[in-house]
C-alpha atoms as a PDB file:
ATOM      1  CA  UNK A   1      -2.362   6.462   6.631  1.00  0.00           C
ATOM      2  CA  UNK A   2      -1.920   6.060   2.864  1.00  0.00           C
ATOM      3  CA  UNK A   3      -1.451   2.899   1.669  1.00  0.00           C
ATOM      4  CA  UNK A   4       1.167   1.504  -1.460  1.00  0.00           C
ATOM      5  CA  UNK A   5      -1.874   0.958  -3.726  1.00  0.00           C
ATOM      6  CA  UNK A   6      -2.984   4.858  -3.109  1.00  0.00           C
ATOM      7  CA  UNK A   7       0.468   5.579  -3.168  1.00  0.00           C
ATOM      8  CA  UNK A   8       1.233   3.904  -6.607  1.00  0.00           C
ATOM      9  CA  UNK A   9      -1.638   4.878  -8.084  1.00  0.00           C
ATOM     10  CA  UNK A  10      -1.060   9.003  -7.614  1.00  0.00           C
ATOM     11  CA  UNK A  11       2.298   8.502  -8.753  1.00  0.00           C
ATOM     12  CA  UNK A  12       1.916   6.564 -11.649  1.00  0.00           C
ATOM     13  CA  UNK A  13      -1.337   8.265 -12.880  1.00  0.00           C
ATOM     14  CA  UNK A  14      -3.408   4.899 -13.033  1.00  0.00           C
ATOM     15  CA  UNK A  15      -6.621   3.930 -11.196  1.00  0.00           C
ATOM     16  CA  UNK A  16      -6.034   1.953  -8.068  1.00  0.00           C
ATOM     17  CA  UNK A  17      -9.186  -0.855  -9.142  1.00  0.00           C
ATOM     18  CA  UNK A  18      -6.573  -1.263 -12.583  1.00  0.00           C
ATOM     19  CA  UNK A  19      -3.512  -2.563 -10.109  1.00  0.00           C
ATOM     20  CA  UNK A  20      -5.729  -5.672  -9.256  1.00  0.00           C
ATOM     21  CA  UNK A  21      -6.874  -6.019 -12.959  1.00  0.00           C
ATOM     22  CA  UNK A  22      -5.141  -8.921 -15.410  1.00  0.00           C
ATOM     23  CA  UNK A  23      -4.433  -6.620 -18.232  1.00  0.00           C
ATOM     24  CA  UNK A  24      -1.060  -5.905 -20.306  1.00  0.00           C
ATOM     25  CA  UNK A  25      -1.462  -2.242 -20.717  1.00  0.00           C
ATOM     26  CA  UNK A  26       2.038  -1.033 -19.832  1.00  0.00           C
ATOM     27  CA  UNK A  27       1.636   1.921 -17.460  1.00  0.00           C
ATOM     28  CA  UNK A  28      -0.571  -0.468 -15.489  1.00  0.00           C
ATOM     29  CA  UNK A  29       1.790  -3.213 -15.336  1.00  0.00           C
ATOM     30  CA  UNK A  30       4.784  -1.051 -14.223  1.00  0.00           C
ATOM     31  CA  UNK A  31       2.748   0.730 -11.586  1.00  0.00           C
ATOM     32  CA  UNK A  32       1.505  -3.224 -10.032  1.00  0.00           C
ATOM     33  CA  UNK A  33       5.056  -4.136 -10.742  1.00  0.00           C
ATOM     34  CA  UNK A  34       6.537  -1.188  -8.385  1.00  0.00           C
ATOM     35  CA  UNK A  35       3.426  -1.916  -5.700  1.00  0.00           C
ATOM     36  CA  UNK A  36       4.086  -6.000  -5.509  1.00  0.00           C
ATOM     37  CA  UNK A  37       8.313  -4.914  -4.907  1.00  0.00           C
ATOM     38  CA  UNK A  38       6.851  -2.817  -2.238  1.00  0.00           C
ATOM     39  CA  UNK A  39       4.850  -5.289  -0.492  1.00  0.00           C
ATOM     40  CA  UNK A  40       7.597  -8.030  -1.268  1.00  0.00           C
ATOM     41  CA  UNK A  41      10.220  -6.245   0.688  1.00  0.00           C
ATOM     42  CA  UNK A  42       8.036  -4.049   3.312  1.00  0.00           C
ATOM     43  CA  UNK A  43       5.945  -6.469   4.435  1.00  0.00           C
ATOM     44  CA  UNK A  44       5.524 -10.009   5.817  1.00  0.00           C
ATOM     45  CA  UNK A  45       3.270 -11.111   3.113  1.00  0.00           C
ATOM     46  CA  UNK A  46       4.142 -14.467   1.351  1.00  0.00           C
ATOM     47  CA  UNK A  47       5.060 -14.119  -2.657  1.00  0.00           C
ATOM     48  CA  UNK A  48       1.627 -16.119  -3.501  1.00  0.00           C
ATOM     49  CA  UNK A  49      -0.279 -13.566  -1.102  1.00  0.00           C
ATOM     50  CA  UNK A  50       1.154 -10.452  -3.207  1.00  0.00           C
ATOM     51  CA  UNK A  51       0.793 -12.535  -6.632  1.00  0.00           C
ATOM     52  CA  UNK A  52      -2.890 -13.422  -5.601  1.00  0.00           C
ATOM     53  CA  UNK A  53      -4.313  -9.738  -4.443  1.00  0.00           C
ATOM     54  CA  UNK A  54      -2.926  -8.035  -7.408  1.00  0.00           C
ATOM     55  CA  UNK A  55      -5.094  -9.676 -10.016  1.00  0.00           C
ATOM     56  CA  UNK A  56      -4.404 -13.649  -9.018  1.00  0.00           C
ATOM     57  CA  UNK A  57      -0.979 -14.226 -10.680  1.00  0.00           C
ATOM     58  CA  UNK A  58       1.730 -16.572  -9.054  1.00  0.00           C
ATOM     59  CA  UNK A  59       4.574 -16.012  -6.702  1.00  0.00           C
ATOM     60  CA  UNK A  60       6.783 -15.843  -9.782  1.00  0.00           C
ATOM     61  CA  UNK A  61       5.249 -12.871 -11.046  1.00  0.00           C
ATOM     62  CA  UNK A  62       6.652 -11.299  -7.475  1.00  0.00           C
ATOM     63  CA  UNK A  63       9.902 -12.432  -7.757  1.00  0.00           C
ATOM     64  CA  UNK A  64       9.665 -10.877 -11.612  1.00  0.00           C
ATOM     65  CA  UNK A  65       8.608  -7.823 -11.007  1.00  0.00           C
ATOM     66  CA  UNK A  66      10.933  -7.407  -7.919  1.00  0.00           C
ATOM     67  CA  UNK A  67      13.559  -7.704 -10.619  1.00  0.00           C
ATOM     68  CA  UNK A  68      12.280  -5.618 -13.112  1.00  0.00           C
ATOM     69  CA  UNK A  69      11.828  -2.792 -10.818  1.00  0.00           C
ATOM     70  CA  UNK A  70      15.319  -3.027  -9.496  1.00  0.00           C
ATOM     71  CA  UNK A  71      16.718  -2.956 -13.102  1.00  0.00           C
ATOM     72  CA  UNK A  72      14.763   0.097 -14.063  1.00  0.00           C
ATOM     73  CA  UNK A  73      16.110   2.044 -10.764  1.00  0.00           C
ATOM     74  CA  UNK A  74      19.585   1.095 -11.898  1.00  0.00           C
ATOM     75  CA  UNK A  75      19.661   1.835 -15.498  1.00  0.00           C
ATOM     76  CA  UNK A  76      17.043   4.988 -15.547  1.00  0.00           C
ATOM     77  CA  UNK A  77      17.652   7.929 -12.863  1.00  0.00           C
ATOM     78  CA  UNK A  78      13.145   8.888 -13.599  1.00  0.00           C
ATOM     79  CA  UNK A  79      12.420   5.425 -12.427  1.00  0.00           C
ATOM     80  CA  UNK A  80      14.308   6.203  -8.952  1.00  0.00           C
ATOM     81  CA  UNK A  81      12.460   9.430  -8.736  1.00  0.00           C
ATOM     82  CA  UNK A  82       9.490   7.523  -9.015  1.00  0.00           C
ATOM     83  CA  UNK A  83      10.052   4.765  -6.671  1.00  0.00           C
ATOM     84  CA  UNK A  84      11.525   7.253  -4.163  1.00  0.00           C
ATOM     85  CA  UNK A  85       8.320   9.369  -4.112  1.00  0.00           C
ATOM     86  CA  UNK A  86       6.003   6.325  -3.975  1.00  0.00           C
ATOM     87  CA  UNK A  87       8.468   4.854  -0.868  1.00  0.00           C
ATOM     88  CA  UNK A  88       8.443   8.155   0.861  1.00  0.00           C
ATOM     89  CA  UNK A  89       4.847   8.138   0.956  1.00  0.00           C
ATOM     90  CA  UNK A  90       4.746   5.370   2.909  1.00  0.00           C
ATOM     91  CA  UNK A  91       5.656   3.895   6.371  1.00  0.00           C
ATOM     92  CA  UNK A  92       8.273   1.712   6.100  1.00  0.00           C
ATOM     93  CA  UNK A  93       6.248  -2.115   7.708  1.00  0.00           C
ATOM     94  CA  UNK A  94       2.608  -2.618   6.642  1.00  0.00           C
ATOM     95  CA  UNK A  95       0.703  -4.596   9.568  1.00  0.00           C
ATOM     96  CA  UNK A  96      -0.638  -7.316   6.389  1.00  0.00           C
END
């Protein structure tokens, strides 16, 4: 079974080790962005769980990106493409 970081990581052309990295690049913060929505609303995990296994961050990074990610799938019709393929990828409940 794939899982969101393999998932995110084809999609978005990044390395799966960068998701859990601190770093500002933007292609890697928009993929961890779309893989901590995932998590937030497919799974049971708490905000400070997600936060903490992508690179240590706080639950308010979650809640951020959550929102950031549903912005861009409003306003920009390749950033539901995206999100789509990553989602349809995937089962929709992780066992974490």
């Amino acid at each position: 079974m794939i899982e969101i970081d393999d998932a995110v990581s084809f999609v978005f052309g990044v390395e799966k080790k960068m998701l859990k990295e601190r770093t500002r690049k933007m292609e890697v913060v928009q993929a961890r962005q779309v893989a901590m929505r995932w998590r937030k609303m497919n799974t049971k995990q708490s905000l400070q769980q997600i936060a903490e296994e992508y690179g240590d961050f706080d639950h308010a990074t979650v809640v951020h990106a959550t929102k950031t990610i549903n912005n861009f799938i409003k306003i920009y019709p390749e950033w539901r493409e995206k999100v789509a393929m990553v989602e349809n990828m995937l089962p929709k409940c992780e066992n974490n």
